[in-house]
C-alpha atoms as a PDB file:
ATOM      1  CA  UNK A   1       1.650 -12.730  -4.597  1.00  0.00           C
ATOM      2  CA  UNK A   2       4.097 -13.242  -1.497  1.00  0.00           C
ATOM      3  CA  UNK A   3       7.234 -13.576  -2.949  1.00  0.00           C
ATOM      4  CA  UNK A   4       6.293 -10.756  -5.505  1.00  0.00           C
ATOM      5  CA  UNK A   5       5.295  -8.702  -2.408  1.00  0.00           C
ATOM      6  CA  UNK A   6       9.069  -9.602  -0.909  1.00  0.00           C
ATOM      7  CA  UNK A   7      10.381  -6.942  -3.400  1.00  0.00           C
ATOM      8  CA  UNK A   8       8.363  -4.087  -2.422  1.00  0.00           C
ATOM      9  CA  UNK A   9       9.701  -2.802   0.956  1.00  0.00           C
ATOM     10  CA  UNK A  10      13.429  -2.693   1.424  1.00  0.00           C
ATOM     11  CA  UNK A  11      14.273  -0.617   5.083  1.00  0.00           C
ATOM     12  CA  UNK A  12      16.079  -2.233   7.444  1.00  0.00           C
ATOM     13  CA  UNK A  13      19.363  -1.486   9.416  1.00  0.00           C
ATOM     14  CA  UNK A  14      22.404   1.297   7.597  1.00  0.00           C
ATOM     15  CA  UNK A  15      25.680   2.194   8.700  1.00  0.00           C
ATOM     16  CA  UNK A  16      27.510   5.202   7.647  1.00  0.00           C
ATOM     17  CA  UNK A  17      30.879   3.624   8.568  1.00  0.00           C
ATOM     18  CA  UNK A  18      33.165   1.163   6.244  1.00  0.00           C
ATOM     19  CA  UNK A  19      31.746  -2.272   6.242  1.00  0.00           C
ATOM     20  CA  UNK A  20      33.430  -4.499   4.454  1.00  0.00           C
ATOM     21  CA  UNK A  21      31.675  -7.093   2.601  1.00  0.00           C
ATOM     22  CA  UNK A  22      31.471 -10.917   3.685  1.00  0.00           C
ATOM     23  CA  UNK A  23      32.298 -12.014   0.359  1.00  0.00           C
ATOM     24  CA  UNK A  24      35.154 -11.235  -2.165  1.00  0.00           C
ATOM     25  CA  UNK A  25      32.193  -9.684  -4.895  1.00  0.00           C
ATOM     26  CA  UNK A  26      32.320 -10.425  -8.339  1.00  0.00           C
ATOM     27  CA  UNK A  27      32.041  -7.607 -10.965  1.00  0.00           C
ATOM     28  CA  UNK A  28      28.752  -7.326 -12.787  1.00  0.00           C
ATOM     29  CA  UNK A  29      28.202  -6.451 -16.596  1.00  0.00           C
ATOM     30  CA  UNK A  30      26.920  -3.484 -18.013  1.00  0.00           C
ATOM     31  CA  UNK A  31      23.846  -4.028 -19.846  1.00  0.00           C
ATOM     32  CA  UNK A  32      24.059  -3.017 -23.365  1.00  0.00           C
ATOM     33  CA  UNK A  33      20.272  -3.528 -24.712  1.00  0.00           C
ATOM     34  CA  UNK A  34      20.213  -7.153 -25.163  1.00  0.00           C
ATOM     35  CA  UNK A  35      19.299  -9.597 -22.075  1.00  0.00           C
ATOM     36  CA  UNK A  36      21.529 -12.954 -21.455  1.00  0.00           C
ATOM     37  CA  UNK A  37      20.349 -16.099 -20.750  1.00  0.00           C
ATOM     38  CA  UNK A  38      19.864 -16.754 -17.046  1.00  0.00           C
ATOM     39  CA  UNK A  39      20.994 -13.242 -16.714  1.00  0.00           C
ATOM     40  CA  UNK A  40      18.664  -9.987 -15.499  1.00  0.00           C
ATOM     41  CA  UNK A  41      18.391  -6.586 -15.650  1.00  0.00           C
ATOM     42  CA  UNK A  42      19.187  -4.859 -12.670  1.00  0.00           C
ATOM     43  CA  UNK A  43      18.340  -0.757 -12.528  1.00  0.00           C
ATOM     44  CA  UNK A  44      19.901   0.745  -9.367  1.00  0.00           C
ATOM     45  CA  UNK A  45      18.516   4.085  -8.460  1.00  0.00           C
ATOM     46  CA  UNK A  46      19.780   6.799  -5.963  1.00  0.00           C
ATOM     47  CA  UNK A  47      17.767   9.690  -4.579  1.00  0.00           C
ATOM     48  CA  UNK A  48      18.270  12.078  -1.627  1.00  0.00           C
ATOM     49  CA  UNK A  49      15.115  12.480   0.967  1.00  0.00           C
ATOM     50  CA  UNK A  50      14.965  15.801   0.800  1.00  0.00           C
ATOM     51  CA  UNK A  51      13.243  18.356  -1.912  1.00  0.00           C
ATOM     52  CA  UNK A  52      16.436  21.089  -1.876  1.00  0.00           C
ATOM     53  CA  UNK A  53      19.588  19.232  -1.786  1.00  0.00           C
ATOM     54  CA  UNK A  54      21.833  20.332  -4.977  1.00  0.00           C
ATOM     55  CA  UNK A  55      25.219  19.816  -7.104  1.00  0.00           C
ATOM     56  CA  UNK A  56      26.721  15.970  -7.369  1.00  0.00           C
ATOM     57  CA  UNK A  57      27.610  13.015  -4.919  1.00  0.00           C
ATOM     58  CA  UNK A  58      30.778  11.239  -5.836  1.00  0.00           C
ATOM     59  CA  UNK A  59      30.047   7.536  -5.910  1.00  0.00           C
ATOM     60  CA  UNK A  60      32.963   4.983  -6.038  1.00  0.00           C
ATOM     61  CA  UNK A  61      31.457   1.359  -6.338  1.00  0.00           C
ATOM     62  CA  UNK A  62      28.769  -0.433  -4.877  1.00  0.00           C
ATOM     63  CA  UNK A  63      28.474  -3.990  -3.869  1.00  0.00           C
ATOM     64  CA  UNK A  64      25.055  -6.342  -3.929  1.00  0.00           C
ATOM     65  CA  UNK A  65      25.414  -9.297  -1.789  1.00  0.00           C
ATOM     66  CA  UNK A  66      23.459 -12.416  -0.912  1.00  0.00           C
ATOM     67  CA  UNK A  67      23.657 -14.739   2.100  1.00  0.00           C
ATOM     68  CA  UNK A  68      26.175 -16.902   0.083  1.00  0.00           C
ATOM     69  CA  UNK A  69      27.762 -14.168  -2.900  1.00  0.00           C
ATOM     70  CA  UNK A  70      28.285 -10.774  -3.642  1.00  0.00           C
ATOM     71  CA  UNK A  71      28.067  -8.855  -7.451  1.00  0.00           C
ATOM     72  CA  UNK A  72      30.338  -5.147  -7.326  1.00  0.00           C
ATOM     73  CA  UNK A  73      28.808  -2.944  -9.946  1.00  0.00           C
ATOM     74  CA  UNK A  74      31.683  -0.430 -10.895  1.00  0.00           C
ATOM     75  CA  UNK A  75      30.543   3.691 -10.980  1.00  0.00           C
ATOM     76  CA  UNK A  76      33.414   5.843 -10.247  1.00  0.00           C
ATOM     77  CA  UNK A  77      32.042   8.994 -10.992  1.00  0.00           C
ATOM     78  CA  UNK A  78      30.066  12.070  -9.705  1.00  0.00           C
ATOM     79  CA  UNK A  79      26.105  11.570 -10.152  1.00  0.00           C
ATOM     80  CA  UNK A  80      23.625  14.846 -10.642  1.00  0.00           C
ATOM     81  CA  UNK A  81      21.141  14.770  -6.781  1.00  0.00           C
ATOM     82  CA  UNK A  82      18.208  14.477  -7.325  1.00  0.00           C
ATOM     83  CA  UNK A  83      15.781  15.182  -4.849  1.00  0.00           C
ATOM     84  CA  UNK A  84      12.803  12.312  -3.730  1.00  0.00           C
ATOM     85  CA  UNK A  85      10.218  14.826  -2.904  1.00  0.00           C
ATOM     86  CA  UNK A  86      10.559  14.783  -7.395  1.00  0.00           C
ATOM     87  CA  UNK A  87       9.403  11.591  -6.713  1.00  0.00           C
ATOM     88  CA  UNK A  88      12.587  10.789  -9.250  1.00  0.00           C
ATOM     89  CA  UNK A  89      15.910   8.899  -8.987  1.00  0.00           C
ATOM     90  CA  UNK A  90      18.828   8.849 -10.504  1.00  0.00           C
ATOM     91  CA  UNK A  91      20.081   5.986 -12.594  1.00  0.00           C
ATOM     92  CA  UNK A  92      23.853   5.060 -11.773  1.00  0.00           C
ATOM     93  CA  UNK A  93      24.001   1.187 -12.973  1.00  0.00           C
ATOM     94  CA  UNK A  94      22.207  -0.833 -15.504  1.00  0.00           C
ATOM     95  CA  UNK A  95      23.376  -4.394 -15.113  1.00  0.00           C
ATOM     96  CA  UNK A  96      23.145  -7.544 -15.901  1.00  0.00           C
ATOM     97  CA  UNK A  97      22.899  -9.991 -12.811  1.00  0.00           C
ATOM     98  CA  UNK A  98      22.237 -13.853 -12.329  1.00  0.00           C
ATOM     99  CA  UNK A  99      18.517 -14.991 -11.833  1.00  0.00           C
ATOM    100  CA  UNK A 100      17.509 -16.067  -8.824  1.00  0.00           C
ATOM    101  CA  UNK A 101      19.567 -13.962  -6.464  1.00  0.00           C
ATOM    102  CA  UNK A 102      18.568 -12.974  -3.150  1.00  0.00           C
ATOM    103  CA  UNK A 103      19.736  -9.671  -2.543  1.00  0.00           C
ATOM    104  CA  UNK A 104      19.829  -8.833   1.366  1.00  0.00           C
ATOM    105  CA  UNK A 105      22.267  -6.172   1.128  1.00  0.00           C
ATOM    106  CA  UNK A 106      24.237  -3.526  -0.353  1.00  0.00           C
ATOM    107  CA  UNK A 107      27.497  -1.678   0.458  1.00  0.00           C
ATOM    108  CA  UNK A 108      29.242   1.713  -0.827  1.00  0.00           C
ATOM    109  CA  UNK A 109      32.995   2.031  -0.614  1.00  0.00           C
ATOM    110  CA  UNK A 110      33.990   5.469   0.388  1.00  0.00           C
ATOM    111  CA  UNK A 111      35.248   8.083  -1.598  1.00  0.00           C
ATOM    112  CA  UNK A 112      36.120  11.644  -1.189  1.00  0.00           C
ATOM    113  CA  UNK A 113      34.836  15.047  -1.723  1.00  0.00           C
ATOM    114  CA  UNK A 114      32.913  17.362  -0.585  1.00  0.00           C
ATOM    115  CA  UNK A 115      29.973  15.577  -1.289  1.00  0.00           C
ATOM    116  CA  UNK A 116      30.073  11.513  -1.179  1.00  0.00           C
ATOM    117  CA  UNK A 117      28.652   8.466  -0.761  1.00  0.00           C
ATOM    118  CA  UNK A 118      29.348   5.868   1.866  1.00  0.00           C
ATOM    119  CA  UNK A 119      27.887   3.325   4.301  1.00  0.00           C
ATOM    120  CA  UNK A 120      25.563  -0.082   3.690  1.00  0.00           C
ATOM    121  CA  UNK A 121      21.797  -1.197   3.873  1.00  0.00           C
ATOM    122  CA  UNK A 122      20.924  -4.224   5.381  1.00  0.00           C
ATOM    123  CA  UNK A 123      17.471  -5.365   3.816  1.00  0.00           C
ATOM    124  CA  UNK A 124      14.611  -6.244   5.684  1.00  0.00           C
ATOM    125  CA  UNK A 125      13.460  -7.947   2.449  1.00  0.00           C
ATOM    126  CA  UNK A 126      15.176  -9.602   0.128  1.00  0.00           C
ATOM    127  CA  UNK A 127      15.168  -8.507  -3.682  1.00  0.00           C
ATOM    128  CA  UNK A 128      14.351 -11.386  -5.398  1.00  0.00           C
ATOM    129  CA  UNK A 129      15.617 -11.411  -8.864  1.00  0.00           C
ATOM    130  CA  UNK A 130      13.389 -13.123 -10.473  1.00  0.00           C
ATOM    131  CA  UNK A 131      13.737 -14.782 -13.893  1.00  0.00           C
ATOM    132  CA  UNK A 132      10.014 -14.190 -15.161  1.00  0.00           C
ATOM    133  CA  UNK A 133      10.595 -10.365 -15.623  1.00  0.00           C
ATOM    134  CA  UNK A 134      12.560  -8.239 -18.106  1.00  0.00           C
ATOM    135  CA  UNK A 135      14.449  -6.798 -14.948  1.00  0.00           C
ATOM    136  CA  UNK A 136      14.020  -5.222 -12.007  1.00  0.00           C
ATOM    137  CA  UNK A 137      14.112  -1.379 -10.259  1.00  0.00           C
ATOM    138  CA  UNK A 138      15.836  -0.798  -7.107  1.00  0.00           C
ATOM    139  CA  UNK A 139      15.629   2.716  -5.547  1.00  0.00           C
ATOM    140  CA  UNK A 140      18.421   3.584  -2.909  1.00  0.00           C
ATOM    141  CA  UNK A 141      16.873   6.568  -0.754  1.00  0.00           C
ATOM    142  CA  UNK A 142      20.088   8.721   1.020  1.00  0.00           C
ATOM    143  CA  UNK A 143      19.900  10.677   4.230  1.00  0.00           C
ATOM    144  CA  UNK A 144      23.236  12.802   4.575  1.00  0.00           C
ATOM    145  CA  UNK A 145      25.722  14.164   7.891  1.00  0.00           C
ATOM    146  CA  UNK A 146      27.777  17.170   7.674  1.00  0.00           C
ATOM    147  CA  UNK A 147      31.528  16.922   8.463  1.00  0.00           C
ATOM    148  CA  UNK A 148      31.987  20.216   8.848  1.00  0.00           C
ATOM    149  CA  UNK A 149      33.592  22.955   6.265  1.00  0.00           C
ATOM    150  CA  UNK A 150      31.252  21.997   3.517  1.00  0.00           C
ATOM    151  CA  UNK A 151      31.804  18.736   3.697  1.00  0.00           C
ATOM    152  CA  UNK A 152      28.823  16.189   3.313  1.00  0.00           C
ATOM    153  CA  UNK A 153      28.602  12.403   3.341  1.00  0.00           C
ATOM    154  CA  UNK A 154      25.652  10.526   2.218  1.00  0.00           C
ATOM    155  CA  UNK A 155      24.679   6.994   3.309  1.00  0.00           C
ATOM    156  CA  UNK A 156      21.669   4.955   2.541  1.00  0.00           C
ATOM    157  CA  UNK A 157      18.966   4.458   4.827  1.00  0.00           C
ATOM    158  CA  UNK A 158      15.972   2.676   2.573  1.00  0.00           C
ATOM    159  CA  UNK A 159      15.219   0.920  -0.547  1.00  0.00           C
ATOM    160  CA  UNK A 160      11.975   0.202  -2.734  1.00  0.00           C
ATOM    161  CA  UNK A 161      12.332  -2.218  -5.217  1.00  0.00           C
ATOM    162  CA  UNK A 162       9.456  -3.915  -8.226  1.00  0.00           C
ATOM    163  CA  UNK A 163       9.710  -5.339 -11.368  1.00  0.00           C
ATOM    164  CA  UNK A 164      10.738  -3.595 -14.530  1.00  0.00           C
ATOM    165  CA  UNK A 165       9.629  -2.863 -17.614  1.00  0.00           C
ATOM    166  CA  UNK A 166      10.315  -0.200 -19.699  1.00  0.00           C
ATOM    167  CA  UNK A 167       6.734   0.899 -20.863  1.00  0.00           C
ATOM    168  CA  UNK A 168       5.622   1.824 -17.051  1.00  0.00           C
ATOM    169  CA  UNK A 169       6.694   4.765 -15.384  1.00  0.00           C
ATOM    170  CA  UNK A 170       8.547   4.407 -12.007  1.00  0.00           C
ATOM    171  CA  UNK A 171       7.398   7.096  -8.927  1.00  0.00           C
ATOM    172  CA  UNK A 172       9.446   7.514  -5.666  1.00  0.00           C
ATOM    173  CA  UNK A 173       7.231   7.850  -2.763  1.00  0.00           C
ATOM    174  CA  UNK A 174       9.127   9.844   0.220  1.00  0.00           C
ATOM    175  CA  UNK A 175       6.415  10.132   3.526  1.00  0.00           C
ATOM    176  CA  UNK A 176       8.352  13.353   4.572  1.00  0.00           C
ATOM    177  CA  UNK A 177       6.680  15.234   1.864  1.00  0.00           C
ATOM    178  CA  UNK A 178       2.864  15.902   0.235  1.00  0.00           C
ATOM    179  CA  UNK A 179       3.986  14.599  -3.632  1.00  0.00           C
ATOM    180  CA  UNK A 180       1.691  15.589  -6.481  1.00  0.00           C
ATOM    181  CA  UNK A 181       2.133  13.249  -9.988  1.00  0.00           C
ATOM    182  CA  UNK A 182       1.189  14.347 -13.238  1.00  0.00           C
ATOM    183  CA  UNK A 183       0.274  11.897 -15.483  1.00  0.00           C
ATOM    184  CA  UNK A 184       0.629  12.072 -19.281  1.00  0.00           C
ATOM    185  CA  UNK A 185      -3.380  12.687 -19.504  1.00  0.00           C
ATOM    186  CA  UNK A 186      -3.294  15.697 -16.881  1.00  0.00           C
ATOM    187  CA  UNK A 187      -5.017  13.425 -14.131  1.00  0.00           C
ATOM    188  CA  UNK A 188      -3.125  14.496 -11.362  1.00  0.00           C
ATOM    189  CA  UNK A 189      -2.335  11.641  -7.732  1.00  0.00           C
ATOM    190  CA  UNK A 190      -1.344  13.584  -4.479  1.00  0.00           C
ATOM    191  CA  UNK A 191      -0.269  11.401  -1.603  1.00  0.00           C
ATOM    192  CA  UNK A 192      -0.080  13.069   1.646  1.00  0.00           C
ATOM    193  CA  UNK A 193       3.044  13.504   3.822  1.00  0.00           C
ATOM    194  CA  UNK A 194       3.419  10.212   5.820  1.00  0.00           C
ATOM    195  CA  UNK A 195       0.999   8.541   3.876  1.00  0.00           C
ATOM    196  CA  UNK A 196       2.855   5.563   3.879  1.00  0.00           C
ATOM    197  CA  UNK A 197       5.604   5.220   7.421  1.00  0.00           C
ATOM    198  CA  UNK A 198       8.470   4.359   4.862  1.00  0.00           C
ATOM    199  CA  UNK A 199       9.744   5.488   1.008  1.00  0.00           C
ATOM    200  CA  UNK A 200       8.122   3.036  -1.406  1.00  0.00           C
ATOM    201  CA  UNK A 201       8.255   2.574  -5.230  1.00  0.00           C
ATOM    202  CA  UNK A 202       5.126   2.782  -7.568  1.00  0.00           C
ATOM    203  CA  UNK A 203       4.226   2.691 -10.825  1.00  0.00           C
ATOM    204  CA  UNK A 204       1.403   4.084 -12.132  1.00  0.00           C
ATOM    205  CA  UNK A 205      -0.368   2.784 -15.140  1.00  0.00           C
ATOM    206  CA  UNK A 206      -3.336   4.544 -17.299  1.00  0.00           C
ATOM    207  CA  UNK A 207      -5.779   2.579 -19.381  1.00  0.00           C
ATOM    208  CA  UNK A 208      -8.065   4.590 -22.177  1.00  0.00           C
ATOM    209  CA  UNK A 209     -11.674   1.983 -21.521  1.00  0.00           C
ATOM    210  CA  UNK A 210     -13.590   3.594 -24.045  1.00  0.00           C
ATOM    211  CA  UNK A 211     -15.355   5.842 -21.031  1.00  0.00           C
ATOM    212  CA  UNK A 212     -15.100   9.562 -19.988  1.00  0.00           C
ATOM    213  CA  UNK A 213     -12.803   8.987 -17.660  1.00  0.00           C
ATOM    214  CA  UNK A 214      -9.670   6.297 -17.685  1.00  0.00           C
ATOM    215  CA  UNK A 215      -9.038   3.220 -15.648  1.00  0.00           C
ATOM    216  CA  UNK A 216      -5.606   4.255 -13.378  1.00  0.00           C
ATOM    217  CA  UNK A 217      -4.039   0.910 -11.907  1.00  0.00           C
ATOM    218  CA  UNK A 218      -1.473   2.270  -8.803  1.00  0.00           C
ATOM    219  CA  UNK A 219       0.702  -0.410  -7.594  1.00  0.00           C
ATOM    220  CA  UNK A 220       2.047  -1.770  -5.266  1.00  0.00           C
ATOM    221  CA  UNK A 221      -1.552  -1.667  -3.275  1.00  0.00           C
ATOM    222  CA  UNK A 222      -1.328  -0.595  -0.108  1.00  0.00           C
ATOM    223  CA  UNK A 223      -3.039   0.612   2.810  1.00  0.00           C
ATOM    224  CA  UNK A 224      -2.189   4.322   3.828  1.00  0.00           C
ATOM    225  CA  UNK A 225      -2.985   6.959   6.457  1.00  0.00           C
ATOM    226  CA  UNK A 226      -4.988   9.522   5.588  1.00  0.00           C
ATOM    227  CA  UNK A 227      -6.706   9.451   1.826  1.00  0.00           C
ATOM    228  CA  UNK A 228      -4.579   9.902  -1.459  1.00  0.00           C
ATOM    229  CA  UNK A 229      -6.196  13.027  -3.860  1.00  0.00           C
ATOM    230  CA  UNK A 230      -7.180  11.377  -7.135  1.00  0.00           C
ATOM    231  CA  UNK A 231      -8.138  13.803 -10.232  1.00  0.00           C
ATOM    232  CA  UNK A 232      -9.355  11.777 -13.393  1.00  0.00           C
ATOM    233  CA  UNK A 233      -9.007  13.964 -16.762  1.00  0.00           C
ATOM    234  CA  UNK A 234     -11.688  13.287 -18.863  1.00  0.00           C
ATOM    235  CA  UNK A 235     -10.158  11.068 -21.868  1.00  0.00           C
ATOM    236  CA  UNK A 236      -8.863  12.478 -25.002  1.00  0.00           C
ATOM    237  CA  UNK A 237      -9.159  16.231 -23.443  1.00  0.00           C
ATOM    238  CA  UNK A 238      -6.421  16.248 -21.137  1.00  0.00           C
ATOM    239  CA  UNK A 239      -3.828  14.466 -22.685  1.00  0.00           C
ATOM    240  CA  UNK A 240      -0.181  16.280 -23.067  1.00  0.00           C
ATOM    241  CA  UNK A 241      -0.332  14.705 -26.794  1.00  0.00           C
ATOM    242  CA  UNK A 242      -3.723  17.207 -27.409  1.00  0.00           C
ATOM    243  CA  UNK A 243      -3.391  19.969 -29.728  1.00  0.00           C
ATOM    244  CA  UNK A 244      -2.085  23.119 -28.315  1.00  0.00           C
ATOM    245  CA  UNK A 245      -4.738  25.100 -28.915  1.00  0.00           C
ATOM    246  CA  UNK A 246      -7.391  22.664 -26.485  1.00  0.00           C
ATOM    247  CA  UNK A 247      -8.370  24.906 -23.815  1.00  0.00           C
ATOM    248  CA  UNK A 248      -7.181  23.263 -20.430  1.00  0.00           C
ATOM    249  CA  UNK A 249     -10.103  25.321 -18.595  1.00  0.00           C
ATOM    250  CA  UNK A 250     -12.382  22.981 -20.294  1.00  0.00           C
ATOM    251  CA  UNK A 251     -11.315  19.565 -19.391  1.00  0.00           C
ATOM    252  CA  UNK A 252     -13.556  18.537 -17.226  1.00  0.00           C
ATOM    253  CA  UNK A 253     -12.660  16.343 -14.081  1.00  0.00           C
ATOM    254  CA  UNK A 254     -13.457  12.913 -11.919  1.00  0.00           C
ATOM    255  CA  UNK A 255     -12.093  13.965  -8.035  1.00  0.00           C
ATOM    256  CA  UNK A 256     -12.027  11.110  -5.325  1.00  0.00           C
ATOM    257  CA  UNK A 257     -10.350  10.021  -2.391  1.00  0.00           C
ATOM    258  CA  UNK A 258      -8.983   6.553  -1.384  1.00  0.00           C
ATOM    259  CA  UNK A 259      -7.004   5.665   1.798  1.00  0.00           C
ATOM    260  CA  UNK A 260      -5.465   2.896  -0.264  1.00  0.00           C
ATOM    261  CA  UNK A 261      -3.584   2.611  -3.462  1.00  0.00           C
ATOM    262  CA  UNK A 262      -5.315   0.406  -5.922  1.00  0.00           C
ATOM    263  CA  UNK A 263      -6.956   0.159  -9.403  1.00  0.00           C
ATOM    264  CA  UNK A 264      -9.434   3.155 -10.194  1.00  0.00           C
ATOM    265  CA  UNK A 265     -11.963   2.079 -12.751  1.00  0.00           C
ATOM    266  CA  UNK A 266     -12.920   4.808 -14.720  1.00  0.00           C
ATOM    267  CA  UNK A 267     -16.432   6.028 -15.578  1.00  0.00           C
ATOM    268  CA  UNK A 268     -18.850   7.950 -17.889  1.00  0.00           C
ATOM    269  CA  UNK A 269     -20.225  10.250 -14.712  1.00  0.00           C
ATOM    270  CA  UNK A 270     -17.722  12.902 -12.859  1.00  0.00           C
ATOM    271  CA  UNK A 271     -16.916  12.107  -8.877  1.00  0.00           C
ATOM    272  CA  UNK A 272     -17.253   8.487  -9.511  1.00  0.00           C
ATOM    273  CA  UNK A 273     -14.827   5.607  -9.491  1.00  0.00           C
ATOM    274  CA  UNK A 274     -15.305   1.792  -8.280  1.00  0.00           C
ATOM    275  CA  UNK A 275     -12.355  -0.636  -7.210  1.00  0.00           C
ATOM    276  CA  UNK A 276     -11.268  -3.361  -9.714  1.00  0.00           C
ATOM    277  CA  UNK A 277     -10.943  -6.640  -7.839  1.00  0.00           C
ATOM    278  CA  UNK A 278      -8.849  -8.478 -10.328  1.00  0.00           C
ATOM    279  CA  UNK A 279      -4.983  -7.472 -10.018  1.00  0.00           C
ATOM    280  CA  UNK A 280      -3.873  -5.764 -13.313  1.00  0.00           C
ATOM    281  CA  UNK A 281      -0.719  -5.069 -12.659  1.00  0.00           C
ATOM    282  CA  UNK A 282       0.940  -8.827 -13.058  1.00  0.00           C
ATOM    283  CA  UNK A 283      -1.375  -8.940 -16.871  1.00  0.00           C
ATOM    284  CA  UNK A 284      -0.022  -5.856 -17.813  1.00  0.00           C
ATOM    285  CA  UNK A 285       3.768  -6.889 -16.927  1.00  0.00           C
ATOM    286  CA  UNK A 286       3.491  -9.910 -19.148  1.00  0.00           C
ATOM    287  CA  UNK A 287       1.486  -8.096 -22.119  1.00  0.00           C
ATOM    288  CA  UNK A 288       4.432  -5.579 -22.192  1.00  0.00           C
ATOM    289  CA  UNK A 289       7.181  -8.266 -21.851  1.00  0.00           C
ATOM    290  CA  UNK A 290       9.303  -7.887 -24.872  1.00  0.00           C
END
């Protein structure tokens, strides 16, 4: 688990100002639905810690480098904000990139406009691409200055990073803001503002265990401050998929509280859930791997 755990947190030291840098980068390759050998996926995410920022940042190109290489993915175009208290990013490169990288930092060359993007993240983890996964997410959380007149520059000041796969469903978790998730079944996750002391990735997984109320496997698993707000629909009653004309006021519901994220192991009896010792998370990334 350590060197999984390596890709989790990604905050370290940002600049806002033009580093260059320390290696002439290569350009990486678009990914266009089929993987390469020794080659991975690479999903790079932005979002902007706040929950009212609108209109586009222009993005020019960003650059990935290693202690010994650096990989330029090419953008050069305007991107829609979106907002992490969503708990959402916004995809600006899908790339291919070598395995067994050690990512440590990443830089944007400056644009214009009224709004832009500019500045680098230093790591305090690496992002260790690693060839046993179909890929891996990186979220790029922005914090933004005003230059007066309108004008607005955004720079990066954290990153969250896990594996990928395209059957789980990513969430951005920002600690300035109480974030509710809806899940497909209507069970419903709130983690409390500053929950966690830094933005952090997730994915959330739901299992159907033949009981009243389904097995919910949140990773990464960490320890928080305060207790997240778990609501369990009962199975096969609260799903989105349901006919329209289930009555919502019926479904009934499992509530607990945990002060860490984990697996939930659903039950037959409302208000009750146990913890699932056995990691699920790493099973469930190589039953889904294509």
């Amino acid at each position: 688990m350590k060197k999984i755990f390596a890709l989790i947190l990604l905050v370290s030291s940002t600049s806002i100002f033009a580093a260059l840098p320390p290696f002439t980068p290569q350009n990486l390759e678009i990914y266009k639905g089929t993987q390469k050998d020794k080659m991975s996926r690479l999903r790079v995410n932005l979002t902007v810690s706040d929950n009212n920022d609108k209109g586009e940042i222009n993005i020019s190109n960003f650059t990935l480098c290693s202690a010994i290489t650096c990989w330029k993915a090419e953008v050069n175009k305007p991107v829609p904000i979106v907002n992490s208290s969503t708990t959402r990013g916004q995809l600006v490169a899908d790339v291919l990139i070598p395995t067994n990288e050690q990512l440590k930092q990443i830089f944007f060359e400056p644009t214009t406009g009224k709004q832009s993007i500019e500045g680098d993240l230093k790591f305090e983890k690496v992002v260790n691409i690693e060839p046993e996964y179909q890929g891996h997410n990186l979220y790029i959380v922005l914090d933004k200055v005003s230059k007066g007149s309108g004008v607005f520059r955004y720079f990066p000041v954290a990153g969250s990073a896990l594996p990928f796969n395209p059957e789980l469903k990513y969430y951005l978790i920002d600690p300035k803001f109480n974030q509710t998730i809806n899940l497909n079944s209507r069970s419903m996750i709130t983690f409390p503002a500053n929950f966690l002391p830094k933005p952090q990735l997730f994915f959330i997984a739901e299992h159907n265990i033949s009981k009243k109320f389904p097995m919910l496997d949140i990773y990464p698993y960490l320890k928080g401050r305060g207790d997240l707000k778990i609501k369990l629909a009962e199975v096969n009653k609260g799903s989105n998929n349901h006919p329209q004309n289930q009555v919502i006021s019926s479904i009934k519901y499992s509530e607990i509280t945990s002060s860490n994220t984990r697996v939930i192991n659903g039950s037959d009896t409302p208000n009750t859930a146990v913890l699932e010792n056995k990691s699920l998370w790493l099973r469930l990334l190589n039953i889904l791997k294509l």
